[in-house]
Protein backbone atom coordinates (compact mmCIF):
# COMPACT_ATOMS: atom_id res chain seq x y z
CA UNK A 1 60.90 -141.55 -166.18
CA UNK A 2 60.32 -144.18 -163.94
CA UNK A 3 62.86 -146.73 -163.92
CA UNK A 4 62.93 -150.40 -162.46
CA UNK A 5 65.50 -153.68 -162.84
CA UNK A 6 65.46 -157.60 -162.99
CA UNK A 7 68.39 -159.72 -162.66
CA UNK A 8 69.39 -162.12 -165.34
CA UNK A 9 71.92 -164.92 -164.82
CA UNK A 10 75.37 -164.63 -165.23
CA UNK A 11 78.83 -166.26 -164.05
CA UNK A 12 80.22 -163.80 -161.25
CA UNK A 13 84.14 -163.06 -160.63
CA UNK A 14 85.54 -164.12 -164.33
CA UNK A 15 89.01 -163.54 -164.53
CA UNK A 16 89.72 -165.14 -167.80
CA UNK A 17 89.95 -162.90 -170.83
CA UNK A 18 87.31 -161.66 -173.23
CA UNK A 19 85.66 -164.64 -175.16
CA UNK A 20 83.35 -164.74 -178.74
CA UNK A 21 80.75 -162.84 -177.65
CA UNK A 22 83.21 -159.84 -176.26
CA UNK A 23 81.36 -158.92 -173.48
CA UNK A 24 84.47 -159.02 -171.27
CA UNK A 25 87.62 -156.95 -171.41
CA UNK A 26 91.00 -157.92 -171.13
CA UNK A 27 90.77 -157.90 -167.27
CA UNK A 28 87.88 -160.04 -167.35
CA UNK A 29 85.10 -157.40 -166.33
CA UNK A 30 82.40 -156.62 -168.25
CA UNK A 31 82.57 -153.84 -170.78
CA UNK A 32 79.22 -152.27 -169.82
CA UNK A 33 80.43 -152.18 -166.53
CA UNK A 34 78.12 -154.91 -165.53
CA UNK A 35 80.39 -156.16 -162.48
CA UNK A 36 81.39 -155.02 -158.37
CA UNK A 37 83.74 -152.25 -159.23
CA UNK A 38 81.15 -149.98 -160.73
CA UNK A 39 78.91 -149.18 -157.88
CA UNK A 40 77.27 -145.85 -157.95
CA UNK A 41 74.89 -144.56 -155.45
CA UNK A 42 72.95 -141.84 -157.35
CA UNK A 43 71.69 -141.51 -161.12
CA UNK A 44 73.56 -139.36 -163.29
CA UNK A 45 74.72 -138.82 -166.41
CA UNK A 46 78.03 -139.21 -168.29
CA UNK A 47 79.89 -137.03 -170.01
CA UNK A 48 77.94 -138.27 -173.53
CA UNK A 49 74.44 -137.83 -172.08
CA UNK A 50 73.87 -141.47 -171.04
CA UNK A 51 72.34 -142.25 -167.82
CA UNK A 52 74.23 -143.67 -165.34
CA UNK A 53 71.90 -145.72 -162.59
CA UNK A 54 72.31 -146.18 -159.40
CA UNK A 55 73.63 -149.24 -158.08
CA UNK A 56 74.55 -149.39 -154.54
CA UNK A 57 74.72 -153.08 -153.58
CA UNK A 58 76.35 -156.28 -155.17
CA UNK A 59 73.13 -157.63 -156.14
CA UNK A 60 72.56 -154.61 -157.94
CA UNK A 61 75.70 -154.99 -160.22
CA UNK A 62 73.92 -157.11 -162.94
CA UNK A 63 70.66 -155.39 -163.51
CA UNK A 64 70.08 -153.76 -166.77
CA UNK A 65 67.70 -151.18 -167.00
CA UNK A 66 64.15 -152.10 -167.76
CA UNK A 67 60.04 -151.06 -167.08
CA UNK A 68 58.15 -153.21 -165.28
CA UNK A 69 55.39 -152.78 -167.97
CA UNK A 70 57.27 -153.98 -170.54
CA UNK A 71 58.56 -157.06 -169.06
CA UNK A 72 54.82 -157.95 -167.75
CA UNK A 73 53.43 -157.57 -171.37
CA UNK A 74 56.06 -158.70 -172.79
CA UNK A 75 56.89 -161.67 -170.40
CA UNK A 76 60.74 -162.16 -171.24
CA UNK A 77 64.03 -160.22 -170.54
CA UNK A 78 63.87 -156.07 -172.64
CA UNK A 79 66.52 -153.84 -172.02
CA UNK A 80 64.42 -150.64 -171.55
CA UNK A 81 67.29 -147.29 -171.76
CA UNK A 82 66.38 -143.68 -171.73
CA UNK A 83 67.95 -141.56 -174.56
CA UNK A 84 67.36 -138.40 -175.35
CA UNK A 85 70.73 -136.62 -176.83
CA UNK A 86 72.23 -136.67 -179.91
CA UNK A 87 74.02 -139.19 -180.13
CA UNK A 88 70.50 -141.05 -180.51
CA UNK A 89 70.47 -139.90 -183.93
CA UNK A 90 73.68 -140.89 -184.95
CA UNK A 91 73.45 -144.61 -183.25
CA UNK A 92 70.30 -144.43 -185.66
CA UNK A 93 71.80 -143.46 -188.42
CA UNK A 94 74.91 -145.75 -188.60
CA UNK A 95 72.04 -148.50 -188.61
CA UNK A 96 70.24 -146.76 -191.46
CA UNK A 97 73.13 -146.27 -193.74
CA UNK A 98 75.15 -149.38 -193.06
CA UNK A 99 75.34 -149.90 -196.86
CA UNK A 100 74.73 -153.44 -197.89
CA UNK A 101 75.39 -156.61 -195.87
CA UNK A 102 78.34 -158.49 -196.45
CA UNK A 103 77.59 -161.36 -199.20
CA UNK A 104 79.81 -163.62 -200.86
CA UNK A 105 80.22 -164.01 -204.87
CA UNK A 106 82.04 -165.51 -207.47
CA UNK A 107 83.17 -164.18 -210.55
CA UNK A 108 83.38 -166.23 -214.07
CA UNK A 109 85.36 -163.24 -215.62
CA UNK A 110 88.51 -163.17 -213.74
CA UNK A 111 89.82 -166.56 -214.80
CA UNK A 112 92.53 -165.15 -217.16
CA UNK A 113 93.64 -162.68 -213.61
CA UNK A 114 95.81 -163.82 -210.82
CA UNK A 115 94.06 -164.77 -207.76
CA UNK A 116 95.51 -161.72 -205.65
CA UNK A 117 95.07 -159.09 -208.41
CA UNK A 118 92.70 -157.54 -206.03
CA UNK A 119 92.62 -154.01 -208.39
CA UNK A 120 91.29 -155.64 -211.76
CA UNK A 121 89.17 -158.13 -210.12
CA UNK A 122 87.57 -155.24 -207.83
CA UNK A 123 87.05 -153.53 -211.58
CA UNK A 124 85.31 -156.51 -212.60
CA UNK A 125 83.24 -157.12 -210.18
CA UNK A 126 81.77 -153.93 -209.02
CA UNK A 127 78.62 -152.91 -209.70
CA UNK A 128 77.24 -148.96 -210.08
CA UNK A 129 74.11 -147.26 -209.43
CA UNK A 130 71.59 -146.04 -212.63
CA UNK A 131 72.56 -142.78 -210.97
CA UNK A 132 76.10 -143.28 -210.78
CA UNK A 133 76.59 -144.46 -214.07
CA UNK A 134 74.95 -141.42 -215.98
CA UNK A 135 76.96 -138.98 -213.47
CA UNK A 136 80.06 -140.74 -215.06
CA UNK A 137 78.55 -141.14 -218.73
CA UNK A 138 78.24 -136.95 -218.10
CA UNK A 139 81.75 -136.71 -216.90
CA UNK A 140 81.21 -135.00 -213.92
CA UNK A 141 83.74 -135.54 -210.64
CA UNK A 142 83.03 -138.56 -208.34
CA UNK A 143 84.72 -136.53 -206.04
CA UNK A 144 84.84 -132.90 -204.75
CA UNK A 145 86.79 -131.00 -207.54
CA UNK A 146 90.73 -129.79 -205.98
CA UNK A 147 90.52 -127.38 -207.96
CA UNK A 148 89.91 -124.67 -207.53
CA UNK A 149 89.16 -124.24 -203.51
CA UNK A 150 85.94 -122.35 -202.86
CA UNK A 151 86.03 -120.58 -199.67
CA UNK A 152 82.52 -119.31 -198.50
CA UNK A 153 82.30 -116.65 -195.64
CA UNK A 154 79.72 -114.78 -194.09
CA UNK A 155 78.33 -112.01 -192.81
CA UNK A 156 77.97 -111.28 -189.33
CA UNK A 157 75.56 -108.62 -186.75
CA UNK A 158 77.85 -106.70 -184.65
CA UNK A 159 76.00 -108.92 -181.87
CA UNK A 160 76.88 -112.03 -183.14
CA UNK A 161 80.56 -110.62 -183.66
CA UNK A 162 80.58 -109.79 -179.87
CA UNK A 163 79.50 -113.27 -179.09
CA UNK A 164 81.99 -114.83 -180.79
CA UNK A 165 85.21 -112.98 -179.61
CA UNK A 166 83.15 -113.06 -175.77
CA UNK A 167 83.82 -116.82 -176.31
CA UNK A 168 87.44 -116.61 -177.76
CA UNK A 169 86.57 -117.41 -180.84
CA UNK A 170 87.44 -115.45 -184.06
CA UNK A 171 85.01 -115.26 -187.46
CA UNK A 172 85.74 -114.10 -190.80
CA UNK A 173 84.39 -110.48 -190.73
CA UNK A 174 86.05 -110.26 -187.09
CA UNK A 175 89.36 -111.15 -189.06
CA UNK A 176 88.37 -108.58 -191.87
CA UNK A 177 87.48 -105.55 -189.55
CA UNK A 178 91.31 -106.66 -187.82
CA UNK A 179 93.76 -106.38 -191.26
CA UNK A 180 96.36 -103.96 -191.28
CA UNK A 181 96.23 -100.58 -192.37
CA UNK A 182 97.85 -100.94 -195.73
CA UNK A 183 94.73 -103.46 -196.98
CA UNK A 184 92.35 -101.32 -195.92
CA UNK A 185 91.54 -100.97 -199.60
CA UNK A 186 90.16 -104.31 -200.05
CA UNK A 187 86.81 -105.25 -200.02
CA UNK A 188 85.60 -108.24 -197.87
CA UNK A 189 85.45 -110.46 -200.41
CA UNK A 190 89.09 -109.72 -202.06
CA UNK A 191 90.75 -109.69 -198.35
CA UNK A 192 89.57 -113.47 -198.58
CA UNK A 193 90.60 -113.76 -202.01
CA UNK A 194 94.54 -112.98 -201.22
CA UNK A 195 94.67 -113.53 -197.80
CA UNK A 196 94.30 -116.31 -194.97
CA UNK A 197 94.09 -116.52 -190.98
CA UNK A 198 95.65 -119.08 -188.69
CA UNK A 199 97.05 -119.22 -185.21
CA UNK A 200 100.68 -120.44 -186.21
CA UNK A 201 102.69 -118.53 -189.08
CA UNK A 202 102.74 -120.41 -192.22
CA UNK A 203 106.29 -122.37 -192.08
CA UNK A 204 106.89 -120.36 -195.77
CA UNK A 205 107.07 -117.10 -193.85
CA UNK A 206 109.42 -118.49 -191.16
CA UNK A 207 112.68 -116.49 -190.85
CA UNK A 208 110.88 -114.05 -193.34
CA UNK A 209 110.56 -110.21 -193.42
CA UNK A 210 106.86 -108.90 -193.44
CA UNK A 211 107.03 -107.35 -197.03
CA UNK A 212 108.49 -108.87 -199.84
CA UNK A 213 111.22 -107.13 -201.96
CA UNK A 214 108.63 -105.01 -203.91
CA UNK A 215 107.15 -104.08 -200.67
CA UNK A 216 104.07 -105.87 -200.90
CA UNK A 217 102.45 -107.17 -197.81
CA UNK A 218 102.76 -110.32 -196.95
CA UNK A 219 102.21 -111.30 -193.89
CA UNK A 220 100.86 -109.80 -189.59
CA UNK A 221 100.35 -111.04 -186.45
CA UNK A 222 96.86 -109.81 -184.46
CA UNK A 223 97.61 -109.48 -181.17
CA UNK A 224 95.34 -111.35 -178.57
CA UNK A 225 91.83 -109.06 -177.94
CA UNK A 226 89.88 -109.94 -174.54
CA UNK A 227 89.56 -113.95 -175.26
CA UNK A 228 90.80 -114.13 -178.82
CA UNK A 229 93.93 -115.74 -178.85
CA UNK A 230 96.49 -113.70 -181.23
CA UNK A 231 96.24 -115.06 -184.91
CA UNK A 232 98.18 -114.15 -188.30
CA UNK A 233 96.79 -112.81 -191.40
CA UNK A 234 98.90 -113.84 -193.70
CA UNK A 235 99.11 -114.14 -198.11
CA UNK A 236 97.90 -117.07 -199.87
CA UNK A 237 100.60 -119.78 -201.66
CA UNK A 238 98.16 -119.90 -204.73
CA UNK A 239 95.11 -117.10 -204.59
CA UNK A 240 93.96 -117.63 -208.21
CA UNK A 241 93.68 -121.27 -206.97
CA UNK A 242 90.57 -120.10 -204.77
CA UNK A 243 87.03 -118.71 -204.99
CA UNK A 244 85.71 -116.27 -202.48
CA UNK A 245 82.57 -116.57 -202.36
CA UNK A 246 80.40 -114.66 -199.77
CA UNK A 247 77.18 -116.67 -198.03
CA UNK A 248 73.10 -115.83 -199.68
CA UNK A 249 71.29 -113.98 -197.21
CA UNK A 250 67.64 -114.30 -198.22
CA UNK A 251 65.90 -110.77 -198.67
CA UNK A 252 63.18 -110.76 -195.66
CA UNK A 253 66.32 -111.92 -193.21
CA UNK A 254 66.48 -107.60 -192.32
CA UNK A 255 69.31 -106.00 -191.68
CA UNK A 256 72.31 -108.46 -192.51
CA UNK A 257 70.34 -108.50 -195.81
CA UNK A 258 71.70 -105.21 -195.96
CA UNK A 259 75.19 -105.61 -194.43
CA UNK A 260 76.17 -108.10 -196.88
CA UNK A 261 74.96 -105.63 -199.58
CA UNK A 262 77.46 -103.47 -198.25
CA UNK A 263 80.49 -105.93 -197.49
CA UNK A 264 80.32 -106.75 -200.62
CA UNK A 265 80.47 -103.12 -202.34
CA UNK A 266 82.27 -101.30 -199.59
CA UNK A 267 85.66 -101.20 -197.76
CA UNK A 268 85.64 -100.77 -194.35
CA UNK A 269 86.97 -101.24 -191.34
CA UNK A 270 84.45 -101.52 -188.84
CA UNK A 271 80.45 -101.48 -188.23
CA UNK A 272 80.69 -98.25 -187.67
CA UNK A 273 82.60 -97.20 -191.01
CA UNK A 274 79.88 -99.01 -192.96
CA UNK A 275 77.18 -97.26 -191.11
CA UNK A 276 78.95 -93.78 -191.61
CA UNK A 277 78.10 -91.60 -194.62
CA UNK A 278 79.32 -88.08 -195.23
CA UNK A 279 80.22 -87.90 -191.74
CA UNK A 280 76.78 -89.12 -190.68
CA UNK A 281 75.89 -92.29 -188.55
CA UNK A 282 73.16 -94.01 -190.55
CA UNK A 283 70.40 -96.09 -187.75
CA UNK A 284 70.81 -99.07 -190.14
CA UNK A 285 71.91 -101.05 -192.43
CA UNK A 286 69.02 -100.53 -194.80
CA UNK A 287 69.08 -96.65 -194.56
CA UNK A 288 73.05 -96.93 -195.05
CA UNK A 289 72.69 -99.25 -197.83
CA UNK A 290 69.73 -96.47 -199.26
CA UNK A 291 71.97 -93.62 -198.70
CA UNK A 292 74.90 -95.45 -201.09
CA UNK A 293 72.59 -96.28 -204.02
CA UNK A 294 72.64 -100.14 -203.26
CA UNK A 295 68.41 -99.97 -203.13
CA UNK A 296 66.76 -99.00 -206.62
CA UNK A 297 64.30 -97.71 -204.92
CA UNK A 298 61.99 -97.53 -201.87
CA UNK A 299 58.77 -95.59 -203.86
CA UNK A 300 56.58 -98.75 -204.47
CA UNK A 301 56.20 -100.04 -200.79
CA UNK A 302 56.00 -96.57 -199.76
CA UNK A 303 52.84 -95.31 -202.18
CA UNK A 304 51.74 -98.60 -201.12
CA UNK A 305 51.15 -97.70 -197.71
CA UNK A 306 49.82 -94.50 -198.45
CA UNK A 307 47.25 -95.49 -200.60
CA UNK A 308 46.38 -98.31 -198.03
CA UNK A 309 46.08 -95.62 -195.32
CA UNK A 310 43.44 -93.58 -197.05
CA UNK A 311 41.50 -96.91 -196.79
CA UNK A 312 42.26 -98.63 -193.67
CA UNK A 313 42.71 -98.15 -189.82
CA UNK A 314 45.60 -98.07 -188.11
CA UNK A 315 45.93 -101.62 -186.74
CA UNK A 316 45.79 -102.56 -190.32
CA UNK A 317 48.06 -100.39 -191.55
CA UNK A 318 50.33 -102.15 -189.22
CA UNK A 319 49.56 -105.30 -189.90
CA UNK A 320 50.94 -104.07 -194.03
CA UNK A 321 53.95 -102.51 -192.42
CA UNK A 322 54.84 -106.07 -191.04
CA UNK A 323 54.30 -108.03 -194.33
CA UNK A 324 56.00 -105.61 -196.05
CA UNK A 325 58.75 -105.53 -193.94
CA UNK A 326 59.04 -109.40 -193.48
CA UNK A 327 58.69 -109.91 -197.74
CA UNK A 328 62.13 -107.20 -198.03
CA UNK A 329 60.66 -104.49 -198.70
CA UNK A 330 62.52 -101.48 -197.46
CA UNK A 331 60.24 -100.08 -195.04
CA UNK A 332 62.67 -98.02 -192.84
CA UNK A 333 60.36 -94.42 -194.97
CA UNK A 334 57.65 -95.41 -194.01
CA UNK A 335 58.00 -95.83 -189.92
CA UNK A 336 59.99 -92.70 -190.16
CA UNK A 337 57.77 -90.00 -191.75
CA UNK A 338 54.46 -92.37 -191.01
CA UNK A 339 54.96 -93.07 -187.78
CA UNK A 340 51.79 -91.04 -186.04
CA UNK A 341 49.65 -92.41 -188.66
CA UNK A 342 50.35 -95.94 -187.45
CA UNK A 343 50.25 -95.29 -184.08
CA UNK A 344 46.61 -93.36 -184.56
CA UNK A 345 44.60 -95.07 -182.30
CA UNK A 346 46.85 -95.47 -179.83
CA UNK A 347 46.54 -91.49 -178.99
CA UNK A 348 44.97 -90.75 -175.74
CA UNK A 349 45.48 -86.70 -175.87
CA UNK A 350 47.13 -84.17 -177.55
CA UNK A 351 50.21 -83.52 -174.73
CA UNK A 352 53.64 -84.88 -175.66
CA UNK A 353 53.43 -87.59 -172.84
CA UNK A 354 50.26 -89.27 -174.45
CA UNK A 355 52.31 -89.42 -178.02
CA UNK A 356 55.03 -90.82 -176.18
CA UNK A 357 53.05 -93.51 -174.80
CA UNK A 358 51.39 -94.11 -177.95
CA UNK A 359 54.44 -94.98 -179.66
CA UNK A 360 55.66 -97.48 -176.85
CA UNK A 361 52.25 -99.29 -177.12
CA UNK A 362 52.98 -98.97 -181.61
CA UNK A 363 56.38 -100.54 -180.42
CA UNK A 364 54.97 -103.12 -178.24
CA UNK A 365 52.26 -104.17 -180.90
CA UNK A 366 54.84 -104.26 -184.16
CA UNK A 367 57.49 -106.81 -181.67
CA UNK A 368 53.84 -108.71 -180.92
CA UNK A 369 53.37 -109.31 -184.82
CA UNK A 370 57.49 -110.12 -185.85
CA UNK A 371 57.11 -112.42 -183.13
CA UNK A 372 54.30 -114.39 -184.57
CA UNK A 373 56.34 -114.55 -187.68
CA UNK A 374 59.02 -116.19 -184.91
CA UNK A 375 60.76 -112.68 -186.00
CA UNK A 376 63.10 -110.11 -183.93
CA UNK A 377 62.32 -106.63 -185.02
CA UNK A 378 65.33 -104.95 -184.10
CA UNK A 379 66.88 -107.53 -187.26
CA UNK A 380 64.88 -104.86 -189.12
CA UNK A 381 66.52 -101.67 -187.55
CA UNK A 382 63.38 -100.62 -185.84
CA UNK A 383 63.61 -99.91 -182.13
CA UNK A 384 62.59 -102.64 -179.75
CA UNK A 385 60.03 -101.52 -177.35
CA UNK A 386 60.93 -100.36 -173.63
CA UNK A 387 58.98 -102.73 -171.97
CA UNK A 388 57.77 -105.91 -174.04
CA UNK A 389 54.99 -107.86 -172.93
CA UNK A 390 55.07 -111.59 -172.34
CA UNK A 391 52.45 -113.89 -173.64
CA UNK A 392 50.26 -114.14 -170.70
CA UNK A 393 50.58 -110.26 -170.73
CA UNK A 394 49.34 -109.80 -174.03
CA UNK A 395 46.32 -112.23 -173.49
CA UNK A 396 45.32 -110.35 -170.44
CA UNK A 397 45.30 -107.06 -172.53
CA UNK A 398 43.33 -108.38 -175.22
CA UNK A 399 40.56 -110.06 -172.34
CA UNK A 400 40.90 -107.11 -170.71
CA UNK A 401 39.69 -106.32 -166.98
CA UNK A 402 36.73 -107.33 -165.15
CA UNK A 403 35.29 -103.36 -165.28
CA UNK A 404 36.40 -102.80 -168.83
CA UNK A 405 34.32 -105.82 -170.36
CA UNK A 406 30.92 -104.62 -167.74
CA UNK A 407 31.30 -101.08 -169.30
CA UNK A 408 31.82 -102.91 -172.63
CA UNK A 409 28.52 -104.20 -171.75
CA UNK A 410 26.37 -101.83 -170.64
CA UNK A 411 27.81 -99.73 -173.64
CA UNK A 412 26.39 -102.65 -175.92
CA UNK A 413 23.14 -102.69 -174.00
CA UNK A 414 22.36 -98.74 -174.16
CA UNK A 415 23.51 -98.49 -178.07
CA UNK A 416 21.87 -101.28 -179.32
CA UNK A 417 19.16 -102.55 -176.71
CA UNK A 418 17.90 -106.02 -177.16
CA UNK A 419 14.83 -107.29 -178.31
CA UNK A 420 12.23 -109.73 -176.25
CA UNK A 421 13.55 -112.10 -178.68
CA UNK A 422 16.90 -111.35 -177.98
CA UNK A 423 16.16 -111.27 -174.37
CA UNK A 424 15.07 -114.90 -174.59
CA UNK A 425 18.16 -116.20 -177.01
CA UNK A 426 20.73 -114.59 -173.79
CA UNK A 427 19.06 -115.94 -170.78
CA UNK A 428 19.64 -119.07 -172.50
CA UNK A 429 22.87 -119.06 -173.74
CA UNK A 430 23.86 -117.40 -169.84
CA UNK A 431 22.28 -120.02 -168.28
CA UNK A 432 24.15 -122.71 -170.66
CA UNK A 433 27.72 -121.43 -170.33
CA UNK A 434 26.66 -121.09 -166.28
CA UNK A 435 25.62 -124.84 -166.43
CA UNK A 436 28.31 -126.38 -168.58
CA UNK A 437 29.73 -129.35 -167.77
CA UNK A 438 31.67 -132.60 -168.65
CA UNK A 439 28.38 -134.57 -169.79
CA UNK A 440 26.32 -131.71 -171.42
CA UNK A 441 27.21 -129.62 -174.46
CA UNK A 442 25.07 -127.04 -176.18
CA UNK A 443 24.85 -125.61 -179.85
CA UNK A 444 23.44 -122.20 -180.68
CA UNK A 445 22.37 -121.00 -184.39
CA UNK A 446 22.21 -117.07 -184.62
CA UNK A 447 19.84 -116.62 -187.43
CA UNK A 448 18.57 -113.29 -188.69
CA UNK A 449 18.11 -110.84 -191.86
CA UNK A 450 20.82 -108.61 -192.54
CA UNK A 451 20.68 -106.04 -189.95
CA UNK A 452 18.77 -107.59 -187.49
CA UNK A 453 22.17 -107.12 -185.15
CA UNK A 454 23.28 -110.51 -185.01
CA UNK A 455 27.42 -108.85 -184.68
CA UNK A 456 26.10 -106.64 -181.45
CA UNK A 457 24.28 -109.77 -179.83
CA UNK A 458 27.56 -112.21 -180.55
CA UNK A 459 29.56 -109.23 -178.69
CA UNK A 460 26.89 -109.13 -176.12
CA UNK A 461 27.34 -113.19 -175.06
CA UNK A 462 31.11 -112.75 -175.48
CA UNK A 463 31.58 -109.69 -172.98
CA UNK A 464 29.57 -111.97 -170.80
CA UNK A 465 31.71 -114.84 -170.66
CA UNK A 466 34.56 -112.59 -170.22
CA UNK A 467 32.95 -111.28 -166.69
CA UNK A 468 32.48 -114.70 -165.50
């Protein structure tokens, strides 16, 4: 952004203090450091996001920002400021939701009330909302409730776990997966319901044993982990005077869709533990949450796709495996045992390295269509793909090379030969997409009965532009 500045006129070297307008501090200068001391000698910007202009010489001192544009057209003094962070938004909104403006009234019910009876004057005069008064006619709280405390917590991906204690910072399941040995019987959601986590010891525990008389736990320090700071899980003053309540995860979120089905059934102690079944590491959270009996069943998106498949090619096979896996269906089956029939035309032989390379180019393709959906498929417990493609990658693969679209062709040309009429309708369409330009456009109309190969001529002019 191009920036330039005009001087307007002002009284230089005040000393006396601020006056009305409060433009000047107590030392006379200007707040927005419109005076000599604040020379700078590069643009920058502050600690808030503002920009911070260079001004290297005295003249310089009492020029506001501006664009020379603006003053031309508009042929006065505008203060012309870049903004672009946040605090944009706010400065907006404190303008948007000042409330009403200030106005003066009297009231001709308040003579019987003494002139500073400010309470029963204020009830006199106030005024409510349609919408306020019916949420009071109701009887519902004008205010959040104090009783009783609700106390949401989530769920967390062992990845976003890792970020958080990478960071120093702690989260609820972190805590959870940290309690002692003697709650390991509680579930995620009771932990929460008995027990809190701070950084200083409740002063009620001060100069207190860790168990109570009846041995019941009470309270433990955490000791510090990598950045985490040591914390101390310690009992609640009043737990019947709060609600646990664990966060919605929406079904087609994947696997923590999953993980908070089994947080909230389960005990455990780690990602691991709540993975592990019979002494077996499930690959996810879906197959783990299968294997306890938290999924009904898995039978109707799975006959699904194998009635599709008896229909439909591959590529659109995986095209259902997507939307099935994106609506929350549990799909997990299906790439297991079905997993050749989805990468079918992908096979260039029958030796183990061409099936291997098939299913890299099935991986690459099903991370191509969760990312359309602006999707991660490894959220889903499927494998991500060795090598992923990037964008431009992708396009090139679907253009293809200069040989591959000439055999593409001449293939065209031998199966399905062309016509003299069909001769004439290419040499000029090739001749218009050779001559295109800024000033000249051209429109073509394919007409012809069914079968006349109208598809195979619209393939023939569009392997053509490819090889140009």
């Amino acid at each position: 952004m191009e920036v330039h500045f005009f001087s307007y006129h002002t009284q230089p070297h005040i000393t006396k203090k601020a006056g009305p307008n409060g433009c000047l501090n107590e030392f006379g200068l200007c707040k927005r450091k419109y005076n000599d001391n604040n020379r700078t000698y590069e643009t920058s910007f502050d600690d808030k996001g503002y920009p911070v202009y260079i001004r290297p010489g005295a003249e310089d001192q009492r020029v506001v920002p501006n664009t020379r544009e603006i003053l031309i057209d508009w042929d006065g003094h505008a203060n012309d400021e870049f903004a672009a962070s946040t605090y944009c938004v706010f400065y907006l909104y404190s303008y948007i939701f000042k409330g009403n403006k200030k106005v003066q009234m009297v009231l001709n019910n308040t003579s019987d009330l003494h002139a500073q009876d400010e309470i029963n004057i204020f009830l006199r005069g106030r005024m409510l909302s349609s919408m306020d008064a019916m949420w009071r006619t109701f009887g519902y709280h004008t205010y959040p409730a104090p009783y009783p405390g609700v106390r949401l917590i989530k769920p967390r991906l062992q990845i976003h776990i890792q970020h958080f204690v990478a960071v120093g910072k702690l989260c609820d399941q972190y805590v959870y997966f940290q309690r002692p040995e003697e709650l390991h019987a509680l579930k995620f959601c009771d932990f929460f319901r008995l027990y809190d986590y701070s950084y200083k010891l409740p002063a009620r525990f001060r100069d207190r044993p860790t168990h109570d008389a009846d041995g019941f736990f009470l309270y433990c320090e955490v000791p510090r982990n990598g950045l985490c700071k040591p914390f101390f899980i310690a009992k609640r003053d009043k737990p019947h005077a709060c609600i646990t309540r664990l966060a919605g995860v929406p079904p087609d979120a994947g696997e923590i869709y999953y993980l908070r089905m089994l947080l909230r059934e389960f005990n455990a102690s780690s990602i691991t533990e709540l993975l592990t079944i019979d002494g077996e590491i499930c690959t996810s959270f879906q197959e783990a949450a299968f294997q306890r009996g938290l999924l009904a069943d898995d039978k109707e998106a799975y006959d699904a796709f194998m009635e599709a498949k008896i229909y439909n090619p591959p590529c659109a096979l995986r095209a259902l495996f997507v939307l099935m896996t994106l609506q929350g269906f549990p799909t997990l089956r299906i790439f297991e045992e079905q997993r050749d029939i989805l990468y079918g035309d992908f096979i260039l032989g029958s030796n183990p390295t061409a099936e291997a390379e098939a299913e890299q180019l099935l991986l690459r393709d099903l991370h191509d269509r969760f990312s359309r959906e602006n999707k991660n498929m490894e959220d889903y417990g499927l494998p991500a793909p060795s090598i992923s493609e990037t964008e431009v990658d992708r396009e090139l693969r679907i253009l293809g090379t200069r040989e591959e679209n000439l055999l593409w062709l001449q293939q065209l040309n031998v199966e399905s030969p062309n016509t003299d009429e069909m001769n004439h309708a290419f040499a000029a369409i090739s001749h218009a997409i050779l001559n295109v330009n800024e000033e000249t456009s051209y429109f073509f109309i394919i007409r012809g009965v069914g079968g006349a190969g109208k598809t195979v001529f619209a393939k023939k002019v569009y392997s053509y532009m490819l090889l140009l």
